[in-house]
C-alpha atoms as a PDB file:
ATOM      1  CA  UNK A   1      43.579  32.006  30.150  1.00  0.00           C
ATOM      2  CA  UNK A   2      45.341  35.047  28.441  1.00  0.00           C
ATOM      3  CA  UNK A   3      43.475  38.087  29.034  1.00  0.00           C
ATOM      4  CA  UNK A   4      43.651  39.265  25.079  1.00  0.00           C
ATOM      5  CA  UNK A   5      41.369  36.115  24.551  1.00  0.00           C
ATOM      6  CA  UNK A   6      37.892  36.967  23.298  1.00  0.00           C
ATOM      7  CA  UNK A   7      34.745  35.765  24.329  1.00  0.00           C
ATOM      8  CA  UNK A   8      33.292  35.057  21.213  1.00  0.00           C
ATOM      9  CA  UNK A   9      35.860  32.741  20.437  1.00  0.00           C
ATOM     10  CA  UNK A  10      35.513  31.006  24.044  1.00  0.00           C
ATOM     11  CA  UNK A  11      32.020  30.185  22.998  1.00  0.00           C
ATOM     12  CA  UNK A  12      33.181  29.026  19.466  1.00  0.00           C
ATOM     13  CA  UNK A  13      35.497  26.637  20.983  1.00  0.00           C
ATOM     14  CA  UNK A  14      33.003  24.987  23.301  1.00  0.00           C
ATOM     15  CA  UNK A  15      30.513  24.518  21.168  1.00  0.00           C
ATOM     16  CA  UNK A  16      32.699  22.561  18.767  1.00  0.00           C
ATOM     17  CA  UNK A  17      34.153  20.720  21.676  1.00  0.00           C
ATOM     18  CA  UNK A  18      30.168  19.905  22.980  1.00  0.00           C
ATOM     19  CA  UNK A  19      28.853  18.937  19.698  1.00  0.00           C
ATOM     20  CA  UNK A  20      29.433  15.928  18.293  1.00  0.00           C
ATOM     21  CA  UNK A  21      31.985  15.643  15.085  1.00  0.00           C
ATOM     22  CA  UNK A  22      31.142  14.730  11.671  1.00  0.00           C
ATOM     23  CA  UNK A  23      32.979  11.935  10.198  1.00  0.00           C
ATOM     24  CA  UNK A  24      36.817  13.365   9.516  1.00  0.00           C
ATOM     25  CA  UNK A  25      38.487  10.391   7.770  1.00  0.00           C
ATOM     26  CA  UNK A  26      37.004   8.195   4.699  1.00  0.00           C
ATOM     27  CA  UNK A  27      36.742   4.994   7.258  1.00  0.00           C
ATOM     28  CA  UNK A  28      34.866   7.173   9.644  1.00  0.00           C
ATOM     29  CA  UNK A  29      32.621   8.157   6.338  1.00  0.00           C
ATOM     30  CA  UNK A  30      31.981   4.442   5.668  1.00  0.00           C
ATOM     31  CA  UNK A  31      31.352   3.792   9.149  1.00  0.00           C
ATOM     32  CA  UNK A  32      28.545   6.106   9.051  1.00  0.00           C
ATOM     33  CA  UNK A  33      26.970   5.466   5.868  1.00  0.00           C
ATOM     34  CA  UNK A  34      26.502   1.642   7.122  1.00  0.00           C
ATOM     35  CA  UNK A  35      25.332   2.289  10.384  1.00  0.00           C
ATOM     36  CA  UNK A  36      22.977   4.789   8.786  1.00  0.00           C
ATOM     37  CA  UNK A  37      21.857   2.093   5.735  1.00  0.00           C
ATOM     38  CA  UNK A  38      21.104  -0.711   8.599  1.00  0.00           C
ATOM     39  CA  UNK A  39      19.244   2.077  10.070  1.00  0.00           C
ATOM     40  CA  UNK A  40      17.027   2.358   7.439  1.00  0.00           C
ATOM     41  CA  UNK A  41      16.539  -0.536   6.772  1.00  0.00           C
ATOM     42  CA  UNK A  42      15.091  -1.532   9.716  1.00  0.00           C
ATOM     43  CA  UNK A  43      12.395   1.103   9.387  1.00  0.00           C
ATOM     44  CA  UNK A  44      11.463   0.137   6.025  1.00  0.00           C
ATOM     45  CA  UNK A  45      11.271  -3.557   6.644  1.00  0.00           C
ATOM     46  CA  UNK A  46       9.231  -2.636   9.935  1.00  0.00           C
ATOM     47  CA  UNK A  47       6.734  -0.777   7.839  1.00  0.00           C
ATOM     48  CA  UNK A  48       6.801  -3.171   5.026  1.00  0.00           C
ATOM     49  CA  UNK A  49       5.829  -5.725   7.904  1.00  0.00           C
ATOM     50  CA  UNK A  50       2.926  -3.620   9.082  1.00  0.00           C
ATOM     51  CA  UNK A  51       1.588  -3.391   5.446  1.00  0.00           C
ATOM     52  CA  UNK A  52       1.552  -7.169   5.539  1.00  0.00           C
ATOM     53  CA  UNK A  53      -0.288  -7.757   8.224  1.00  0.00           C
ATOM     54  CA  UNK A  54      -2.993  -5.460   6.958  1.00  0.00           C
ATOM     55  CA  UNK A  55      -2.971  -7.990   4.064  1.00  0.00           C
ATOM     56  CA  UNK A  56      -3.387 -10.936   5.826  1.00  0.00           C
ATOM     57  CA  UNK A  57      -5.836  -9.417   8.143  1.00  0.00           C
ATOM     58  CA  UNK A  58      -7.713  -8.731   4.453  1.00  0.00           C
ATOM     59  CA  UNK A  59      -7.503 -12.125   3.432  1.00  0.00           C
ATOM     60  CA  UNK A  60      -8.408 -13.770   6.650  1.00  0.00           C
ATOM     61  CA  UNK A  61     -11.670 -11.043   6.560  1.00  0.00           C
ATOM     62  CA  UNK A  62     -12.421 -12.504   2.993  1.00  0.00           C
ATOM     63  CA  UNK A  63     -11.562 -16.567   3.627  1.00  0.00           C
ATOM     64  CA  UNK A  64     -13.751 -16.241   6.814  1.00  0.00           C
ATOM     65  CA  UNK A  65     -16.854 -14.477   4.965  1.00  0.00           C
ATOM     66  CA  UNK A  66     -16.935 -16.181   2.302  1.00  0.00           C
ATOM     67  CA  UNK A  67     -17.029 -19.495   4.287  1.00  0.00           C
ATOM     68  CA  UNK A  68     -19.747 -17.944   6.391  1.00  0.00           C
ATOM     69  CA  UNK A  69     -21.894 -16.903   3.444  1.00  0.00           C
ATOM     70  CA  UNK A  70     -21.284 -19.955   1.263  1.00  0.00           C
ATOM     71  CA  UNK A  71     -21.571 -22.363   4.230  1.00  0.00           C
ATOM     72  CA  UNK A  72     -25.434 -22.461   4.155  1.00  0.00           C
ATOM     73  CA  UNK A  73     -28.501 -21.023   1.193  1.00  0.00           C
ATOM     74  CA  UNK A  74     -29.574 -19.430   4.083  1.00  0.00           C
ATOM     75  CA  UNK A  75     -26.440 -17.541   5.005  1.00  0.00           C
ATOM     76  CA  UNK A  76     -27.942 -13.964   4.007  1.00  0.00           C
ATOM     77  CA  UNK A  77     -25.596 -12.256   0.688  1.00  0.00           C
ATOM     78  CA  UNK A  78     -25.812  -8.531   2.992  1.00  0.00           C
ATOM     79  CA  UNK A  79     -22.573 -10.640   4.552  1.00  0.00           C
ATOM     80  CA  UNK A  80     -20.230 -10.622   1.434  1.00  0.00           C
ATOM     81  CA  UNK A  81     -21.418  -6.825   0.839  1.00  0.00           C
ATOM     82  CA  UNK A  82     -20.107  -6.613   4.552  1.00  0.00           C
ATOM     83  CA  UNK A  83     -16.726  -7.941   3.215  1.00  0.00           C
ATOM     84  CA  UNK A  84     -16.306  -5.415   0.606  1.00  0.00           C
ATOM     85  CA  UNK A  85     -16.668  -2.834   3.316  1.00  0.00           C
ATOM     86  CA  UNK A  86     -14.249  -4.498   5.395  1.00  0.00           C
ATOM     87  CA  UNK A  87     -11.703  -4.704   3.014  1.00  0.00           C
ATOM     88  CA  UNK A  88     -12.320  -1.229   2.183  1.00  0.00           C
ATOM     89  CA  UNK A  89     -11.345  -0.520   5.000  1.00  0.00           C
ATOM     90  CA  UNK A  90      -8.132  -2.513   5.498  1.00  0.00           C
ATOM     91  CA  UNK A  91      -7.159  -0.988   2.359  1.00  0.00           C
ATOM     92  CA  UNK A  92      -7.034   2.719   3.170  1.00  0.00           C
ATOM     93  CA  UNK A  93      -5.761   1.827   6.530  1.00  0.00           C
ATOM     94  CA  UNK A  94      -2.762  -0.019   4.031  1.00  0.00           C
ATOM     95  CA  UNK A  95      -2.477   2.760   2.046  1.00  0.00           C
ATOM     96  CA  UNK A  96      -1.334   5.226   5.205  1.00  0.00           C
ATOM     97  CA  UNK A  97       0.893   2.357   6.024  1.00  0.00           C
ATOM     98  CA  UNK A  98       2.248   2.164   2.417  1.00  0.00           C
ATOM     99  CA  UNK A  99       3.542   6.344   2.275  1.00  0.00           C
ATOM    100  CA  UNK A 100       5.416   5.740   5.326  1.00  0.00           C
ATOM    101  CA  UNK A 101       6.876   2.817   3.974  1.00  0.00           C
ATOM    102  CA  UNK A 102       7.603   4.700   0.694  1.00  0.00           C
ATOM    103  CA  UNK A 103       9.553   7.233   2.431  1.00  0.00           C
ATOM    104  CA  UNK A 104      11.932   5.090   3.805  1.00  0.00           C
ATOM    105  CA  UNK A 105      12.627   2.614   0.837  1.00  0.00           C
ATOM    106  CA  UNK A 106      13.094   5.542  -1.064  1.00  0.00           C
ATOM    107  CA  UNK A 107      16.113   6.449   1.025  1.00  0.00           C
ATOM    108  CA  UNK A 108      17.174   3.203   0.978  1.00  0.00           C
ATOM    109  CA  UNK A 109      16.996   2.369  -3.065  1.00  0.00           C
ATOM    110  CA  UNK A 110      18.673   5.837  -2.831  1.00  0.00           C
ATOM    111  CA  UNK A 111      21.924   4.297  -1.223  1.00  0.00           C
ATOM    112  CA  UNK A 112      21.823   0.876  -3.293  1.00  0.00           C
ATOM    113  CA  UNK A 113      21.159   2.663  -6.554  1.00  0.00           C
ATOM    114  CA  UNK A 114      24.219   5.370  -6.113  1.00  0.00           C
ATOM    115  CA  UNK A 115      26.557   4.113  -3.645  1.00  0.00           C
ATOM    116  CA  UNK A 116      26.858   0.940  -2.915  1.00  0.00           C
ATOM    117  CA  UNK A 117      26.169  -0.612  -6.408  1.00  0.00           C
ATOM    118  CA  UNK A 118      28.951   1.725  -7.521  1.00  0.00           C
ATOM    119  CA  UNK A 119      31.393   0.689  -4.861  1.00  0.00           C
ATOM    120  CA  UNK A 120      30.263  -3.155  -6.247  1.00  0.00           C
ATOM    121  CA  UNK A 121      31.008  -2.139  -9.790  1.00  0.00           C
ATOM    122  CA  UNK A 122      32.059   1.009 -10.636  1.00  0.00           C
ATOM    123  CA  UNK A 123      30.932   2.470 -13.813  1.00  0.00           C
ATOM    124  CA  UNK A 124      30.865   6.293 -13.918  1.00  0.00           C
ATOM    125  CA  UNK A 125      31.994   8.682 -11.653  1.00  0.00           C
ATOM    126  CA  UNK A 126      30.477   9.057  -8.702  1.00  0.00           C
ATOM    127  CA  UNK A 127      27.886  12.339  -8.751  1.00  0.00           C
ATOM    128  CA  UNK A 128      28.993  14.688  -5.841  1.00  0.00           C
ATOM    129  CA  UNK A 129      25.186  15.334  -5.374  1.00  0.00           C
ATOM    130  CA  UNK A 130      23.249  11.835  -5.292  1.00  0.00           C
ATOM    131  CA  UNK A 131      22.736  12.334  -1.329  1.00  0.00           C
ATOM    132  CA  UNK A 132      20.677  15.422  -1.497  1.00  0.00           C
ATOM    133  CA  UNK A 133      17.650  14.142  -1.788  1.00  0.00           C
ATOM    134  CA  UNK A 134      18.434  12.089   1.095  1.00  0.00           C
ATOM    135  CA  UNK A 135      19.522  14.861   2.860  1.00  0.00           C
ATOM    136  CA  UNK A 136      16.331  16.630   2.076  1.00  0.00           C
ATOM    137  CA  UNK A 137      14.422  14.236   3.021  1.00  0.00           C
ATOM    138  CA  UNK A 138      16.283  14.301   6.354  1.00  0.00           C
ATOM    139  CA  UNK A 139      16.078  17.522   7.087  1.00  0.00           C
ATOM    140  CA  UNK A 140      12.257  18.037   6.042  1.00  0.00           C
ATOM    141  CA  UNK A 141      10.343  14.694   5.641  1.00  0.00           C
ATOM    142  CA  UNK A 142       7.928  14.556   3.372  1.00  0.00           C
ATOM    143  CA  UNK A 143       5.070  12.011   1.801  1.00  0.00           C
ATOM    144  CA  UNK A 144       6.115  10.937  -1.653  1.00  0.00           C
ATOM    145  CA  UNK A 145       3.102   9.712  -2.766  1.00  0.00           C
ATOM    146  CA  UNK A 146      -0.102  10.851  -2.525  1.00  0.00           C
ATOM    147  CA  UNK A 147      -2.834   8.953  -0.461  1.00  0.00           C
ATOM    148  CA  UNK A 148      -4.875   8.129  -3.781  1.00  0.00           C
ATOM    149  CA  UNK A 149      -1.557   6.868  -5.117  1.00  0.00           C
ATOM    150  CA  UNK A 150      -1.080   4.773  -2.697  1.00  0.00           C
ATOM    151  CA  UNK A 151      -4.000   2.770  -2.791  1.00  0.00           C
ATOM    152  CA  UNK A 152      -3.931   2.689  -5.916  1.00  0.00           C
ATOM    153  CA  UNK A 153      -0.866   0.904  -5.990  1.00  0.00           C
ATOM    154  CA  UNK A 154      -1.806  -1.468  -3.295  1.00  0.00           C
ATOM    155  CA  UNK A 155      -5.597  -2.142  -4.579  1.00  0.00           C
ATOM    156  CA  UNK A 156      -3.883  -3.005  -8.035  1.00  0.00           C
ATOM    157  CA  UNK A 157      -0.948  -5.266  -6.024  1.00  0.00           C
ATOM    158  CA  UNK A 158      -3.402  -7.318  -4.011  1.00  0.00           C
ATOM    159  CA  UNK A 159      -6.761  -6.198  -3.120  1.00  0.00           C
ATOM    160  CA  UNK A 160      -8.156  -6.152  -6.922  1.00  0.00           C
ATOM    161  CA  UNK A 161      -7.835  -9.751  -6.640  1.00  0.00           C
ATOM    162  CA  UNK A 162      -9.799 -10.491  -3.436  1.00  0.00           C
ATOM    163  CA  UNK A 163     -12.693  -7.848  -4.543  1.00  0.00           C
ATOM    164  CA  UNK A 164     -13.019  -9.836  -7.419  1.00  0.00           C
ATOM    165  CA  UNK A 165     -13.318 -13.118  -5.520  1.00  0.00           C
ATOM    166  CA  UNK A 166     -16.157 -11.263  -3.052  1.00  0.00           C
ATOM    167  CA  UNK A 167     -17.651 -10.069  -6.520  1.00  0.00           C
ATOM    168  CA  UNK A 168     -18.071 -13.870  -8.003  1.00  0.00           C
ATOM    169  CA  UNK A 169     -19.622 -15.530  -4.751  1.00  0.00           C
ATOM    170  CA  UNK A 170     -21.790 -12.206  -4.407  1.00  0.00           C
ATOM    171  CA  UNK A 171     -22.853 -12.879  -8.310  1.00  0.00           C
ATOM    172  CA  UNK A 172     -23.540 -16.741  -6.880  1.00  0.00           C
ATOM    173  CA  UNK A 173     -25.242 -16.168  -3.981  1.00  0.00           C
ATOM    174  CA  UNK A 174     -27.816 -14.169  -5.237  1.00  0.00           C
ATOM    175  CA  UNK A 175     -28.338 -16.284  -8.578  1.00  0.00           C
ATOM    176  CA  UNK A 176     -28.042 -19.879  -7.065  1.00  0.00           C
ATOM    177  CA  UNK A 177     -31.261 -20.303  -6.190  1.00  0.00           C
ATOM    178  CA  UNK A 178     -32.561 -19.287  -9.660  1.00  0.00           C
ATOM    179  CA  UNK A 179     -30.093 -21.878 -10.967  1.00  0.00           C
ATOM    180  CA  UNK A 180     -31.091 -24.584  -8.834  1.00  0.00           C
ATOM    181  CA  UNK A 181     -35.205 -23.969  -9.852  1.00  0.00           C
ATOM    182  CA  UNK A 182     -36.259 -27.267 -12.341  1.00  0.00           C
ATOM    183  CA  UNK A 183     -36.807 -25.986 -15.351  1.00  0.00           C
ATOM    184  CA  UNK A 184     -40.254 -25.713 -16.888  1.00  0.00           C
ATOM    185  CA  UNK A 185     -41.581 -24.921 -20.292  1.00  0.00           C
ATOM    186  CA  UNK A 186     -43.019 -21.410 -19.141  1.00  0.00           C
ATOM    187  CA  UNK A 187     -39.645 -20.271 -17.458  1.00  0.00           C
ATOM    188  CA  UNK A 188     -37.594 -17.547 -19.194  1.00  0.00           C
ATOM    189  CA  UNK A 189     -34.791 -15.570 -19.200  1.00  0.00           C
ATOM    190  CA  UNK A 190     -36.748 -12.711 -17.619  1.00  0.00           C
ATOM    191  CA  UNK A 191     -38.098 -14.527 -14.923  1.00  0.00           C
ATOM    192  CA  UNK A 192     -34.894 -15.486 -13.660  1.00  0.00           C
ATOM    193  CA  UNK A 193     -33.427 -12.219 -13.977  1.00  0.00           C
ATOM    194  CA  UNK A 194     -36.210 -10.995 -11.967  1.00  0.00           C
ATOM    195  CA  UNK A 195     -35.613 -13.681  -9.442  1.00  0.00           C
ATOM    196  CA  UNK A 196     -31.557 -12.097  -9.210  1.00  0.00           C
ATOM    197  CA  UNK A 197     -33.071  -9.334  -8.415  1.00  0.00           C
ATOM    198  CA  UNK A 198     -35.039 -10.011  -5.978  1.00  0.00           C
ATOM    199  CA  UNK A 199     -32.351 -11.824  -4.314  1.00  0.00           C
ATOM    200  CA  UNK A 200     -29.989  -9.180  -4.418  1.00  0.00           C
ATOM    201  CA  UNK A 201     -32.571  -6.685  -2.103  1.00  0.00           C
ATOM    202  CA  UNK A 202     -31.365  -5.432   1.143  1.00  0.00           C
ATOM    203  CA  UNK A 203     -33.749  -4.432   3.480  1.00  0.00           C
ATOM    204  CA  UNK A 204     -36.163  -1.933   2.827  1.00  0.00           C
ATOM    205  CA  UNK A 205     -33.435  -1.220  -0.491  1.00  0.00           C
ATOM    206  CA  UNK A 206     -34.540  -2.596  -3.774  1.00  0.00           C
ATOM    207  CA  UNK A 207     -32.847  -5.497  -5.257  1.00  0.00           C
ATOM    208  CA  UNK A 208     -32.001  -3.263  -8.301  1.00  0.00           C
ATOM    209  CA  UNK A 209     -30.719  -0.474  -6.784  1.00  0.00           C
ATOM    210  CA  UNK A 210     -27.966  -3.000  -4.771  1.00  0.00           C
ATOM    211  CA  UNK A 211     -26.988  -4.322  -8.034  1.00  0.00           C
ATOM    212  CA  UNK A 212     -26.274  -0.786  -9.658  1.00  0.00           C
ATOM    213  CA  UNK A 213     -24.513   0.686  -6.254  1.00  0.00           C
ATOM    214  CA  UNK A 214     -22.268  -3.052  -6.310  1.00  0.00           C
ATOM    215  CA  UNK A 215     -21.600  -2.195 -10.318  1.00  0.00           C
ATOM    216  CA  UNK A 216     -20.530   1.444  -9.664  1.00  0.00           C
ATOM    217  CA  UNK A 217     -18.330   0.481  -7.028  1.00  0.00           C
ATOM    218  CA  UNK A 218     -16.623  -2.366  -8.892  1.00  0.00           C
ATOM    219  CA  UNK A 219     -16.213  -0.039 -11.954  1.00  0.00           C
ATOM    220  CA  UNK A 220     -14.490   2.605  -9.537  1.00  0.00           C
ATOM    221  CA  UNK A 221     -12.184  -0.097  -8.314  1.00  0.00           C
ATOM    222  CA  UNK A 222     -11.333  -1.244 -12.525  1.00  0.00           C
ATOM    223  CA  UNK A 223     -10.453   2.138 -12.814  1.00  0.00           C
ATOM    224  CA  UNK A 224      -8.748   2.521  -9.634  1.00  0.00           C
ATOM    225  CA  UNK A 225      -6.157  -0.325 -10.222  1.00  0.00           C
ATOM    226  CA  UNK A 226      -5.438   0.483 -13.831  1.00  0.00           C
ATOM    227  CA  UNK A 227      -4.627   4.487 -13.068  1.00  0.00           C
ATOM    228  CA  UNK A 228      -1.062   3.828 -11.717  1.00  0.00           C
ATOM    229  CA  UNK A 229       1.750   5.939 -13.275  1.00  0.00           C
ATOM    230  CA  UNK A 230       5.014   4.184 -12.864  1.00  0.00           C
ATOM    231  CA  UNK A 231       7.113   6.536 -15.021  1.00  0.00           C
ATOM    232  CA  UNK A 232       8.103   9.158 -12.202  1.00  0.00           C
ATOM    233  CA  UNK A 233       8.633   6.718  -9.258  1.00  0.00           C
ATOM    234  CA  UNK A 234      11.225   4.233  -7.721  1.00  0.00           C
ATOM    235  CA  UNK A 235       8.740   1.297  -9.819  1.00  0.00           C
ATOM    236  CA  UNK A 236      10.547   2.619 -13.146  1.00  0.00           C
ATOM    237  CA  UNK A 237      13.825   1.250 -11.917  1.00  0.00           C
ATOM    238  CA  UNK A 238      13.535  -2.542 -12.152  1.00  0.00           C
ATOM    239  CA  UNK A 239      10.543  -5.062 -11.774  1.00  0.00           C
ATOM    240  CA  UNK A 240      11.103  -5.700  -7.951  1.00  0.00           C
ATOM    241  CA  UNK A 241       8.493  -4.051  -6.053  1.00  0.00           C
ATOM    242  CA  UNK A 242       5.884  -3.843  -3.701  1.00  0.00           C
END
């Protein structure tokens, strides 16, 4: 080693030599980005599979209630009002599942959007800086969408549809008995409402009261699944979505 040599240098050197090098050559470049898309891949379709199981587990909640409660007139209507809890709960434990999931196809839709559909069929030149927000997202990772977001999204994709189910054998349940009555001359329209009502009680918890707390909870979930924005989000680019 000549003894003009400085340290500093010494150190430079075997640090470079120590770390590992960043792709040099366009094939090494290539090399990368498709190890790196497979990579990704593979997280987002093992998230996307973890948000449907939560789906089937939602389903098989709903099929297995309803056949419980609809089984027997005895079967008590408290069980369908269980379902809509349970599914409640499948659904926020979705939408957690969902961000994650939204991170990664993100980065992924990133790629396919501005690299490899341009190496496919080339069309303009290629921006210098469509991987920085994969780099960002790299470097810091972040959520983006919000929790409320994404249930939104998933209660208007799926769940809207199986509350509604629970919602119609609920309405039957507590009603069928009133339907099944013979009819008489003295029966009217406010008798049998009063009969629903009745029905509907829980407990020590008034049959009306149920009914408005069911209502209010149904008009939260209308609401709910109509209030997605799709402008600002990977949904504006194409139909094909989750």
């Amino acid at each position: 080693m000549p003894a003009d040599m400085p340290l500093t240098s010494l150190s430079t050197d075997a640090k470079r030599s120590a770390s590992p090098g960043l792709p040099s050559t366009p094939m090494e470049t290539i090399n990368t980005m498709v190890h790196y898309y497979r990579g990704e891949l593979g997280r987002m379709a093992g998230w996307r599979d973890r948000i449907d199981r939560t789906s089937n587990w939602a389903i098989t909640v709903v099929a297995a209630l309803l056949s419980v409660s609809l089984s027997t007139p005895n079967a008590h209507h408290g069980v369908l009002l269980f379902a809509m809890l349970l599914v409640t709960l499948l659904l926020l434990i979705e939408a957690r599942r969902y961000r994650f999931f939204d991170v990664y196809r993100a980065r992924v839709r990133q790629l396919e959007r501005f690299y490899f559909a341009e190496i496919l069929n080339p069309r303009d030149q290629l921006a210098l800086d469509w991987a920085a927000p994969i780099a960002k997202s790299l470097r810091k990772p972040e959520f983006l969408i919000s929790y409320r977001d994404a249930a939104c999204r998933r209660l208007r994709r799926n769940y809207c549809w199986m509350y509604l189910i629970l919602l119609l054998a609920w309405g039957l349940k507590i009603s069928s008995s009133a339907l099944q009555r013979p009819a008489t001359a003295g029966r009217d329209m406010s008798l049998a409402v009063e009969h629903v009502v009745g029905n509907a009680a829980l407990g020590p918890v008034p049959g009306g009261v149920v009914i408005a707390l069911v209502m209010i909870f149904y008009v939260a979930i209308a609401y709910f699944s109509l209030k997605v924005d799709m402008s600002d989000s990977e949904l504006a680019h194409g139909s094909v979505h989750v």
